[in-house]
N, C-alpha and C. Protein backbone atom coordinates (compact mmCIF):
# COMPACT_ATOMS: atom_id res chain seq x y z
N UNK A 1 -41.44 22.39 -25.96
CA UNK A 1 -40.20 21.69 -26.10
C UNK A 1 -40.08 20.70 -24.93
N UNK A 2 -39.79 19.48 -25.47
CA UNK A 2 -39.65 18.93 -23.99
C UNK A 2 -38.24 18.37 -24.10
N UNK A 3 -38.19 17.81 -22.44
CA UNK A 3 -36.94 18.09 -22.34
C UNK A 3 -36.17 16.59 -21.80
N UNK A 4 -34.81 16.55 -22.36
CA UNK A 4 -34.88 14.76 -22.44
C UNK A 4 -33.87 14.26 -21.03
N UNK A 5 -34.19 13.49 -20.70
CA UNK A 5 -33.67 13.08 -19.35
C UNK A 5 -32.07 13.16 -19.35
N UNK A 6 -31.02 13.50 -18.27
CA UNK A 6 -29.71 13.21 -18.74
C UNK A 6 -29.75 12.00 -18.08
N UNK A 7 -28.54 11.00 -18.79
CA UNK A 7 -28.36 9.86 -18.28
C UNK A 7 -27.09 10.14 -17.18
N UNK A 8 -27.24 9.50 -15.54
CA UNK A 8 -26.34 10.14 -14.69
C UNK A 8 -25.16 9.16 -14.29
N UNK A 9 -24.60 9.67 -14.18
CA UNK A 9 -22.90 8.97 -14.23
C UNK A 9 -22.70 8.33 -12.88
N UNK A 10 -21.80 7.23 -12.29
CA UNK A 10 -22.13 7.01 -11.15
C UNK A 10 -20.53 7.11 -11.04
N UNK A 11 -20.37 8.01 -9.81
CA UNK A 11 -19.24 7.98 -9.31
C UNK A 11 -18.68 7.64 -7.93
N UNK A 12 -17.62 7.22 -8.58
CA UNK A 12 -16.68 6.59 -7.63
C UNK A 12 -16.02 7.12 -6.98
N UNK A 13 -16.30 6.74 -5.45
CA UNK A 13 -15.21 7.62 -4.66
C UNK A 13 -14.50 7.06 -4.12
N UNK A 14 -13.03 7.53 -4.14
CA UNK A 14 -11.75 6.85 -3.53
C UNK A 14 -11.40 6.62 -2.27
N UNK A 15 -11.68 5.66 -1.49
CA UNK A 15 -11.26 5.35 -0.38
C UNK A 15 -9.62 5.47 0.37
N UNK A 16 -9.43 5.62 1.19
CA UNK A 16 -7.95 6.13 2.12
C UNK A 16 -7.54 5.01 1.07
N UNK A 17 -7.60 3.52 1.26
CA UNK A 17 -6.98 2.70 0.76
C UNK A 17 -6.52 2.84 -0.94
N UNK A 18 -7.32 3.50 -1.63
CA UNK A 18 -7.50 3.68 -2.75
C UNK A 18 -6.16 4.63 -3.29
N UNK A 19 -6.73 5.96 -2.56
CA UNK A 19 -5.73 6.77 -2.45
C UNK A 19 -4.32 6.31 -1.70
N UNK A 20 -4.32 5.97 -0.99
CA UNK A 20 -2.57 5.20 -0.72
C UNK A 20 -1.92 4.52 -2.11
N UNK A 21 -3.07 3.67 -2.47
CA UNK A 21 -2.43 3.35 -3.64
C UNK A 21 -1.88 3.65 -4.52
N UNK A 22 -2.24 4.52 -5.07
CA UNK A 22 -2.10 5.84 -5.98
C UNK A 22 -1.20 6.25 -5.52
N UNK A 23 -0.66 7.07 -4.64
CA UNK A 23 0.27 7.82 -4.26
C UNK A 23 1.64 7.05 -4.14
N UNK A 24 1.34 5.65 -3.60
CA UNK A 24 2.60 4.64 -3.75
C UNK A 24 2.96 4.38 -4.91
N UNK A 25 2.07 4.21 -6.09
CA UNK A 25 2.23 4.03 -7.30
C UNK A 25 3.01 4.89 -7.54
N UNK A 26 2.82 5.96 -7.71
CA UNK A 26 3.31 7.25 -7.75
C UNK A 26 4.40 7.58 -7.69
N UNK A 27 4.78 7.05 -6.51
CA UNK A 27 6.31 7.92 -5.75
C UNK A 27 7.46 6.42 -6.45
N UNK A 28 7.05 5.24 -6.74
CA UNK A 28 7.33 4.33 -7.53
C UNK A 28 7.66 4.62 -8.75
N UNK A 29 7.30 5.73 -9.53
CA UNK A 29 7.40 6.38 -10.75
C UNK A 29 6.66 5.14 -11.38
N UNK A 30 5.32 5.04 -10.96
CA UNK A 30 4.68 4.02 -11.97
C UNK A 30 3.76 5.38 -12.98
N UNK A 31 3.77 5.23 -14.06
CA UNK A 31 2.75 6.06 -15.21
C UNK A 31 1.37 6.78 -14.67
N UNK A 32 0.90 7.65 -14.41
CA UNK A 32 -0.50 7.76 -14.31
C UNK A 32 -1.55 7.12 -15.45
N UNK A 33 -1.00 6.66 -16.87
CA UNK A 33 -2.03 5.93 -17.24
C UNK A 33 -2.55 4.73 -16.75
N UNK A 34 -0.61 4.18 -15.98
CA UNK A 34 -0.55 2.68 -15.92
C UNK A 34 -1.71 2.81 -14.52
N UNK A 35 -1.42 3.22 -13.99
CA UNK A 35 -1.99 3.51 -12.42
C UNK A 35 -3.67 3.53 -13.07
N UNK A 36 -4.14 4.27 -13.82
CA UNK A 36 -5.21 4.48 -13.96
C UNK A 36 -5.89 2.82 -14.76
N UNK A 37 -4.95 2.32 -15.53
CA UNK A 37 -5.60 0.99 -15.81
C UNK A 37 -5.64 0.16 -14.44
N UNK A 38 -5.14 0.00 -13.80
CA UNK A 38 -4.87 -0.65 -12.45
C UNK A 38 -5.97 -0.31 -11.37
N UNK A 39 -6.04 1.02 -11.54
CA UNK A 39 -7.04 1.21 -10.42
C UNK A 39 -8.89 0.80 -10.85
N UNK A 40 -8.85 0.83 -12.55
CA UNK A 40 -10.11 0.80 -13.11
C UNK A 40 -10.65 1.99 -12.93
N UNK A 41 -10.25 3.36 -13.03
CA UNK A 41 -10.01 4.89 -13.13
C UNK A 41 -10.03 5.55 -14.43
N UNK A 42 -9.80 6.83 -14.25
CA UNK A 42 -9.46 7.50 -15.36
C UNK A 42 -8.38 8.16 -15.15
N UNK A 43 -7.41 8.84 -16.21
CA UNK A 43 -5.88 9.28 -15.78
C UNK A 43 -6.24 10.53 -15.33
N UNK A 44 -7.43 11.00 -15.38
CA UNK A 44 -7.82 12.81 -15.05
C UNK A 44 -8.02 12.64 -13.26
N UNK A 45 -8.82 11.26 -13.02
CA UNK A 45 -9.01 10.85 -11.37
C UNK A 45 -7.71 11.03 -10.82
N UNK A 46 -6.64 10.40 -11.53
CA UNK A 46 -5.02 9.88 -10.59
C UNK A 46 -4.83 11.40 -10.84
N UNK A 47 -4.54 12.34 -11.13
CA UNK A 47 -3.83 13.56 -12.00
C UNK A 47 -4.87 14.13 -10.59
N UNK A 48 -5.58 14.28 -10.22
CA UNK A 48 -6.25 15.05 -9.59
C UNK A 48 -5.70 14.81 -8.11
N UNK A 49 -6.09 13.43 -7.85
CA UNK A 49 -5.50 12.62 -6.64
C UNK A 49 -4.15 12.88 -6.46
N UNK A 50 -3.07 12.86 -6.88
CA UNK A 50 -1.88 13.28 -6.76
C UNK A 50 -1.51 14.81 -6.91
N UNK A 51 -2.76 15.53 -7.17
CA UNK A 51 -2.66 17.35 -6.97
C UNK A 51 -2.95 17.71 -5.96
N UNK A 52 -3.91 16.60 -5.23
CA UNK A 52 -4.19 17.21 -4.07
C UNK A 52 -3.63 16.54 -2.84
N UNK A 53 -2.91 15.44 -3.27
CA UNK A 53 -2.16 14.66 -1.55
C UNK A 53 -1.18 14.45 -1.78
N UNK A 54 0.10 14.70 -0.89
CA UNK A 54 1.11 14.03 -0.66
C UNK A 54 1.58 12.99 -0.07
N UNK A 55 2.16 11.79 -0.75
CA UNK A 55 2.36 10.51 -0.14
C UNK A 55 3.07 10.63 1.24
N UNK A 56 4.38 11.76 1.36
CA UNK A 56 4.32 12.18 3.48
C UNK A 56 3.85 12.12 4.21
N UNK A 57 2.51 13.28 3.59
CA UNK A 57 1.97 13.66 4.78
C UNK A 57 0.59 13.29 4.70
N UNK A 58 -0.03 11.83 3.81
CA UNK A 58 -1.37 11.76 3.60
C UNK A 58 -1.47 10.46 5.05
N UNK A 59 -2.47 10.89 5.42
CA UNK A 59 -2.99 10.14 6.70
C UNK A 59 -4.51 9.57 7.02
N UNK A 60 -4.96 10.17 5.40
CA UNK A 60 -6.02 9.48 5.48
C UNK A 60 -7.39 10.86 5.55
N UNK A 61 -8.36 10.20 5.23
CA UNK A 61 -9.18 11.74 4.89
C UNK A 61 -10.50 11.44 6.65
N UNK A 62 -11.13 12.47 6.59
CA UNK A 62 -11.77 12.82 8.11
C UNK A 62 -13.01 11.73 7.64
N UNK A 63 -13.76 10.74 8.20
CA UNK A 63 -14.69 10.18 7.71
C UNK A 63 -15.91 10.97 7.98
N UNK A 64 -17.24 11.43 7.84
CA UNK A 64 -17.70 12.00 8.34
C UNK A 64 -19.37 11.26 8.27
């Protein structure tokens, strides 16, 4: 049996700037779809992004 290559997805990762955005969008009561056409995203990315930061207390992630 052989075995067929997967084709690999390239992902995007959200920069501090990225994520500010989002979260301003956000607290704006802009849509997570609308946000997600805007960012050139998916609404599952924003939905995730806004589960895990709060526009308060986000300061930006550790660069490493």
């Amino acid at each position: 049996m052989a075995r067929v290559p997967v084709a690999k997805t390239k992902v995007k990762r959200l920069t501090d700037v990225d994520i500010g955005k989002i979260l301003g969008l956000a607290k704006g009561n802009v849509s997570q779809r609308k946000i997600a056409s805007f960012m050139k995203g998916t609404q599952k990315t924003i939905q995730n992004t806004l589960a895990t930061y709060l526009f308060e207390t986000f300061q930006g992630i550790n660069s490493q």
